[in-house]
N, C-alpha and C. Protein backbone atom coordinates (compact mmCIF):
# COMPACT_ATOMS: atom_id res chain seq x y z
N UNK A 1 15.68 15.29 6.75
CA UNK A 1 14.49 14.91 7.49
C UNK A 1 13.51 14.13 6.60
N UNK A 2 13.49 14.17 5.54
CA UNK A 2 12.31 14.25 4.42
C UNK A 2 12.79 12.49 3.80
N UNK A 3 14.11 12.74 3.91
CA UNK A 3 14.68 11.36 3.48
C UNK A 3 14.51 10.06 4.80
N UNK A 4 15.05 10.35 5.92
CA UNK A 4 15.04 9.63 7.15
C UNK A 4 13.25 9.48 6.72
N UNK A 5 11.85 10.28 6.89
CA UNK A 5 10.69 9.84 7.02
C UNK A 5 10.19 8.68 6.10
N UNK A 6 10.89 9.25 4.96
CA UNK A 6 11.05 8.08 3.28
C UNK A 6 10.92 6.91 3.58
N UNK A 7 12.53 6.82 4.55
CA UNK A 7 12.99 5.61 4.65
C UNK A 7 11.88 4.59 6.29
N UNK A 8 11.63 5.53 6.85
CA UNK A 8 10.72 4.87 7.89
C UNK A 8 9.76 4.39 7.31
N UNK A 9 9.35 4.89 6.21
CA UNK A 9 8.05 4.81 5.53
C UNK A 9 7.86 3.86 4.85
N UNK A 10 9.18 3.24 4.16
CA UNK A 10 9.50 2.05 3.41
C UNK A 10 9.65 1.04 4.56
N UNK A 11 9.91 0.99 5.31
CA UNK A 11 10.24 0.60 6.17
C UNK A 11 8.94 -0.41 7.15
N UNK A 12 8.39 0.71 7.46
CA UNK A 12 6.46 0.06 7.89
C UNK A 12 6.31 -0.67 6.80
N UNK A 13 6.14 -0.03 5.74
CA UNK A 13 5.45 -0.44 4.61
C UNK A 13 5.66 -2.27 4.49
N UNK A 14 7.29 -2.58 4.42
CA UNK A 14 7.83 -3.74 4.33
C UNK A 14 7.41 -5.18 5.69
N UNK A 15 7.24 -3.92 7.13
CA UNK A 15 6.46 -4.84 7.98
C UNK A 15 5.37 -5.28 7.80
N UNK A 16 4.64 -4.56 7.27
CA UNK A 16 3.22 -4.80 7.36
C UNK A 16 2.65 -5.99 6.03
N UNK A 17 4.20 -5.85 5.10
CA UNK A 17 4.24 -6.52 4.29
C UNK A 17 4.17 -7.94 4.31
N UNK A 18 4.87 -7.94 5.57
CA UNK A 18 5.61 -9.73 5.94
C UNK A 18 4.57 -9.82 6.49
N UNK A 19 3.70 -9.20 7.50
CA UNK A 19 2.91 -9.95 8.18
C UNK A 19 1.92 -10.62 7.54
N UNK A 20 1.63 -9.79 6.60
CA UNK A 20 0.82 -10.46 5.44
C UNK A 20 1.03 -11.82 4.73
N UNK A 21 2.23 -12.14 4.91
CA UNK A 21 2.84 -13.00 3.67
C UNK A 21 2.52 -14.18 3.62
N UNK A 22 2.20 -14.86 2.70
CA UNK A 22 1.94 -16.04 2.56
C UNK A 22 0.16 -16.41 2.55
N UNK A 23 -0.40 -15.01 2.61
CA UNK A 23 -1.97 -15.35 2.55
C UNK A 23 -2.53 -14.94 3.71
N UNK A 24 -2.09 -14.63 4.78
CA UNK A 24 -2.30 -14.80 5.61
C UNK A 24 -3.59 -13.78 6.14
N UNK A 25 -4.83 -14.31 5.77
CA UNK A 25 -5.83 -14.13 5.46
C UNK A 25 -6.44 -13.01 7.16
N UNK A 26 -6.01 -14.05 8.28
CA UNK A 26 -6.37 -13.25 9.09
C UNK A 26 -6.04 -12.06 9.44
N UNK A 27 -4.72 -11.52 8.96
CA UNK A 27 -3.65 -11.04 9.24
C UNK A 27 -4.02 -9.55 8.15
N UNK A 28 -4.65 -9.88 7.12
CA UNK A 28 -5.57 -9.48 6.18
C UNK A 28 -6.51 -8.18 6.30
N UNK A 29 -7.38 -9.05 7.13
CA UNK A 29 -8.54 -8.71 7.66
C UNK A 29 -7.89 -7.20 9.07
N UNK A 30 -7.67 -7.54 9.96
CA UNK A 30 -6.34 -7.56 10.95
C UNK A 30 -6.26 -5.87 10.41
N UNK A 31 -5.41 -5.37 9.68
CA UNK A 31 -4.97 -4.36 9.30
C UNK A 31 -5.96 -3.11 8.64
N UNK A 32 -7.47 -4.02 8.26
CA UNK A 32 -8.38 -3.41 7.64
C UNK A 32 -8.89 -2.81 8.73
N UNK A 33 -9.47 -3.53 9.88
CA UNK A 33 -10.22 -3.14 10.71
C UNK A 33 -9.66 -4.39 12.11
N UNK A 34 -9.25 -3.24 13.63
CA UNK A 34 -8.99 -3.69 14.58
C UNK A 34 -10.25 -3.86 15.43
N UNK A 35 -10.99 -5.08 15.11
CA UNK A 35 -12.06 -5.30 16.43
C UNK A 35 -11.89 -5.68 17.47
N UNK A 36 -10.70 -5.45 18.50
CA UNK A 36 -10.40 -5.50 19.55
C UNK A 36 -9.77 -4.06 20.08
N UNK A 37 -9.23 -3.58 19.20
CA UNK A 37 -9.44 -1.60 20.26
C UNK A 37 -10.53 -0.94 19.82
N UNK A 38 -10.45 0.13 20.59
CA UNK A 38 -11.45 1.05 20.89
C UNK A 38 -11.78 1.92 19.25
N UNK A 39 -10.19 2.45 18.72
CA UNK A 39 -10.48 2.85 17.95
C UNK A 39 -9.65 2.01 15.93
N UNK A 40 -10.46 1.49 15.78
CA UNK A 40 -9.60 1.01 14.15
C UNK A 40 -9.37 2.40 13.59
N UNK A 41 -8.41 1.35 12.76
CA UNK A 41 -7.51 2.16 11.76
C UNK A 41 -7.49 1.53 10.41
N UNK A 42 -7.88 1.40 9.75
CA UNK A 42 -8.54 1.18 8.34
C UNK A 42 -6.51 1.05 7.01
N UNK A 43 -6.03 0.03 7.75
CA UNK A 43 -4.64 0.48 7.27
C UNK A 43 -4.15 0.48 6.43
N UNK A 44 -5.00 -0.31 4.66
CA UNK A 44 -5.29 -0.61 3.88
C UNK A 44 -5.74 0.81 3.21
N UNK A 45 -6.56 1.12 3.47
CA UNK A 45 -6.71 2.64 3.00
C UNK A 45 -6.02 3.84 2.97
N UNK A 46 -5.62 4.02 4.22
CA UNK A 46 -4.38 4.65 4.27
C UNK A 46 -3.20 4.31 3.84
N UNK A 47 -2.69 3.57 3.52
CA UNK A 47 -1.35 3.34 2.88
C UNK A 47 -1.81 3.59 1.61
N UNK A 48 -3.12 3.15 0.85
CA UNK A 48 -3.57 3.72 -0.55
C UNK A 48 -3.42 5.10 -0.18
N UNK A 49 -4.08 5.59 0.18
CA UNK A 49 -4.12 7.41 0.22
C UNK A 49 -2.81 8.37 0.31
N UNK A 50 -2.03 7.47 0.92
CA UNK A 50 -0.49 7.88 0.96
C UNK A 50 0.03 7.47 -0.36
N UNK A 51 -0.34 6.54 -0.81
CA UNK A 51 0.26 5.77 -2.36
C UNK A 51 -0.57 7.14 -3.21
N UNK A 52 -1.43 7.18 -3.31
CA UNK A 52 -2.16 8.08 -4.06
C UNK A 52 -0.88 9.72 -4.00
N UNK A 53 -0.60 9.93 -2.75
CA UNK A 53 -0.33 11.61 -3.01
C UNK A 53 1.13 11.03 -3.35
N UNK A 54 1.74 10.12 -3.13
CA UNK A 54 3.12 10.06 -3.41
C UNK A 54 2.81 9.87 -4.98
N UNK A 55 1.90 9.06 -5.70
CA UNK A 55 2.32 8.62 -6.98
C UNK A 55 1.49 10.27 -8.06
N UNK A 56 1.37 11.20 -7.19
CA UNK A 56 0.92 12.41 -7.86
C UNK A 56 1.89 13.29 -7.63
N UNK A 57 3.19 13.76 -7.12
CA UNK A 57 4.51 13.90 -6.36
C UNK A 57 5.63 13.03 -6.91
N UNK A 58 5.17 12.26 -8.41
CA UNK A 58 6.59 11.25 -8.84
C UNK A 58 7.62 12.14 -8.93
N UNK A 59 8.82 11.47 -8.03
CA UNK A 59 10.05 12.19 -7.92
C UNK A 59 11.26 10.81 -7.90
N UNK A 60 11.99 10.89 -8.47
CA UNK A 60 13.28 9.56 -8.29
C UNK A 60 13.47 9.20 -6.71
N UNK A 61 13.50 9.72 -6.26
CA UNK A 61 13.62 9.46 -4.31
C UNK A 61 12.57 8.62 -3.89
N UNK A 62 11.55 9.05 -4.19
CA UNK A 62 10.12 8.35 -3.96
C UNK A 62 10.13 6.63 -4.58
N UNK A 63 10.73 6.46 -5.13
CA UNK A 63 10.68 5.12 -5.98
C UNK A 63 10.78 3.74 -4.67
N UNK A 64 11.87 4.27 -4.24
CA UNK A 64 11.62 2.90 -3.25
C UNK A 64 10.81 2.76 -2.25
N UNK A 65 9.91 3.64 -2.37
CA UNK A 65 8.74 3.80 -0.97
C UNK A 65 7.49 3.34 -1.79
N UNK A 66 7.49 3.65 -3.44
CA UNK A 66 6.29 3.43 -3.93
C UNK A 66 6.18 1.80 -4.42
N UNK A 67 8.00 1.26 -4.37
CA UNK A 67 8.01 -0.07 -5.11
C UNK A 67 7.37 -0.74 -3.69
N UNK A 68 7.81 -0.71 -2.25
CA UNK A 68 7.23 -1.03 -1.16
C UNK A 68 5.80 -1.27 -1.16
N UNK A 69 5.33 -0.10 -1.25
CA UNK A 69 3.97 0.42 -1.13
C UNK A 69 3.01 -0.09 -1.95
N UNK A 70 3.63 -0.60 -3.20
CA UNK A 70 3.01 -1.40 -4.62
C UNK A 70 2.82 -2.78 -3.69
N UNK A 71 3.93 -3.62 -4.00
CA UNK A 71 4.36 -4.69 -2.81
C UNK A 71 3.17 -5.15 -1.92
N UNK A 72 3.24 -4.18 -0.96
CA UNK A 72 2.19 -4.21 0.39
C UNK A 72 1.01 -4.26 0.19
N UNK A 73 0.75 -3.39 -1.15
CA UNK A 73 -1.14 -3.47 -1.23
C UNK A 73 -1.20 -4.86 -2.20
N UNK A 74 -0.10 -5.17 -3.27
CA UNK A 74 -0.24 -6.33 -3.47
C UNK A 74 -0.49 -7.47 -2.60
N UNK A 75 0.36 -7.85 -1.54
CA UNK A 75 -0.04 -8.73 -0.14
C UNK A 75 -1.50 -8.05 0.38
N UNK A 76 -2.03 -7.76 0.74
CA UNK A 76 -3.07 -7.30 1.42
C UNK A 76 -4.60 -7.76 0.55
N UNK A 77 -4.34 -7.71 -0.66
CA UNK A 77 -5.25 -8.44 -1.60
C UNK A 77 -5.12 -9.98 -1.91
N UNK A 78 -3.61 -10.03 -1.98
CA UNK A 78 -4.10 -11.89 -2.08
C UNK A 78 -4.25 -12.93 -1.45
N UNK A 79 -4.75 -13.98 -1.59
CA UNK A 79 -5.43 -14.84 -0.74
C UNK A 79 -6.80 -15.19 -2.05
N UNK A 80 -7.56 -15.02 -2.55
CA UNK A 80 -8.05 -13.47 -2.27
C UNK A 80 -8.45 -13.31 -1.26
N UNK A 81 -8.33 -11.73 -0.59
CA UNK A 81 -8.98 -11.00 0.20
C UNK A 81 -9.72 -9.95 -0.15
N UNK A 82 -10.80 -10.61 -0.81
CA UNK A 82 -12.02 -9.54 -1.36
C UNK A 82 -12.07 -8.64 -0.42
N UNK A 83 -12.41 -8.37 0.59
CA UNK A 83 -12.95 -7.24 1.64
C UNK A 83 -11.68 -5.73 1.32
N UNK A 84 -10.38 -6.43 1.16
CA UNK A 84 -9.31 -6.09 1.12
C UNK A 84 -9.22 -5.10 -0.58
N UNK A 85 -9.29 -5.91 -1.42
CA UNK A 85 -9.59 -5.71 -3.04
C UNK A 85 -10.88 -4.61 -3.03
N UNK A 86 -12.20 -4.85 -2.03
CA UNK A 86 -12.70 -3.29 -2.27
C UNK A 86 -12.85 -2.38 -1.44
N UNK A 87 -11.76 -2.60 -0.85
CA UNK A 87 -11.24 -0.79 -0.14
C UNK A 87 -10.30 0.04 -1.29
N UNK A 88 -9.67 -1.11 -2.33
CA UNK A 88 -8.29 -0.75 -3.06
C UNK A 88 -9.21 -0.21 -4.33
N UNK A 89 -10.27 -0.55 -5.00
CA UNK A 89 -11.24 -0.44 -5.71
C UNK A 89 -12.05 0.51 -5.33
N UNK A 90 -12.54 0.74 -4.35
CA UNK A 90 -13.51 2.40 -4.00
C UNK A 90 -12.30 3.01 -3.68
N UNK A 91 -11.10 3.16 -3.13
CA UNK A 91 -10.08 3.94 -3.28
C UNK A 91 -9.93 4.76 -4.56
N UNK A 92 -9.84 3.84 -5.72
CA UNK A 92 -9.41 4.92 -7.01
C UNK A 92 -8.11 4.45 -7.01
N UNK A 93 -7.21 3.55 -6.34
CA UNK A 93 -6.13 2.92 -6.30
C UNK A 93 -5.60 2.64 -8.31
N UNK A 94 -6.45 2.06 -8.68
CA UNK A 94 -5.98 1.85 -10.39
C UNK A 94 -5.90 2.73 -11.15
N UNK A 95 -6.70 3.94 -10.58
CA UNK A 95 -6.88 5.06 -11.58
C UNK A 95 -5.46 6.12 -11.31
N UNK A 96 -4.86 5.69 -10.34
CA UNK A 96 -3.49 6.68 -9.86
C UNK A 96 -2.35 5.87 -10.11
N UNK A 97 -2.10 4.50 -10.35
CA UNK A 97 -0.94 3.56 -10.52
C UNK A 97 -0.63 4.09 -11.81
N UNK A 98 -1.42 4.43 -12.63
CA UNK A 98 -0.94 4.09 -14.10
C UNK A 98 -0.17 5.38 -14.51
N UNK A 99 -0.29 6.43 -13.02
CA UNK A 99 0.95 7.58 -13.02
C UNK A 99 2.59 6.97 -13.09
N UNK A 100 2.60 5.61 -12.71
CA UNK A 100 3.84 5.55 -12.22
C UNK A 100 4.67 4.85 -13.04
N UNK A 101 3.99 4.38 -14.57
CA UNK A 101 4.03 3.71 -15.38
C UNK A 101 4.80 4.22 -16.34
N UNK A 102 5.73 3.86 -17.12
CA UNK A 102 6.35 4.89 -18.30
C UNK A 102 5.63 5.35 -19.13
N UNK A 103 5.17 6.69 -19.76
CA UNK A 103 4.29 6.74 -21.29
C UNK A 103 5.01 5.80 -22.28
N UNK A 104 6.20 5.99 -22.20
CA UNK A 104 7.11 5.77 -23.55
C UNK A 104 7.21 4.04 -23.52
N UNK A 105 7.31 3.01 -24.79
CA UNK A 105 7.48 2.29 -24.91
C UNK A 105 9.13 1.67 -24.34
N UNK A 106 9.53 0.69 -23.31
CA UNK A 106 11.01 0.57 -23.18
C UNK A 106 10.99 -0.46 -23.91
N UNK A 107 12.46 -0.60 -24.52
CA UNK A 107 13.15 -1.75 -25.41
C UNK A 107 14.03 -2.88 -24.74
């Protein structure tokens, strides 16, 4: 079960990825905040907050949801999309990546 959710999870992650792609500034904005329904969903944040408990939970399984998830918030910032850059910035987003980082020097 835990694996199938993984993989859904990588999965969004990679859509939301493309829609982004290429700058696509409105598309950007779009995911931060829906001003055409009733209720937004801030989607940029949440995928941080999910990045956050997964990269405190490093486990080998997790890797391809977090390389996604890296990915996605990467698209979502460039352009630039400042508005985008400080949700990822009052998140605490930098202060939890550097979990996912090796201590050890690789050769």
């Amino acid at each position: 079960m835990l694996d199938t959710t993984l993989q859904l999870t990588e999965t969004c992650f990679r859509f939301v990825q493309l829609m982004c792609e290429g700058h696509h500034l409105g598309m950007q904005h779009y995911i931060r905040d829906q001003l055409d329904n009733l209720h937004s969903v801030n989607v940029v944040f949440e995928v941080a907050q999910l990045m956050k408990d997964l990269c405190l939970s490093l486990v080998p399984r997790l890797y391809p949801v977090l390389i996604t998830g890296f990915a996605l918030l990467t698209e979502v910032c460039q352009g630039p999309c400042s508005m985008n850059q400080f949700v990822l910035l009052n998140n605490g987003t930098v202060s939890y990546t550097h979990l996912t980082l090796p201590t050890k020097r690789i050769v």
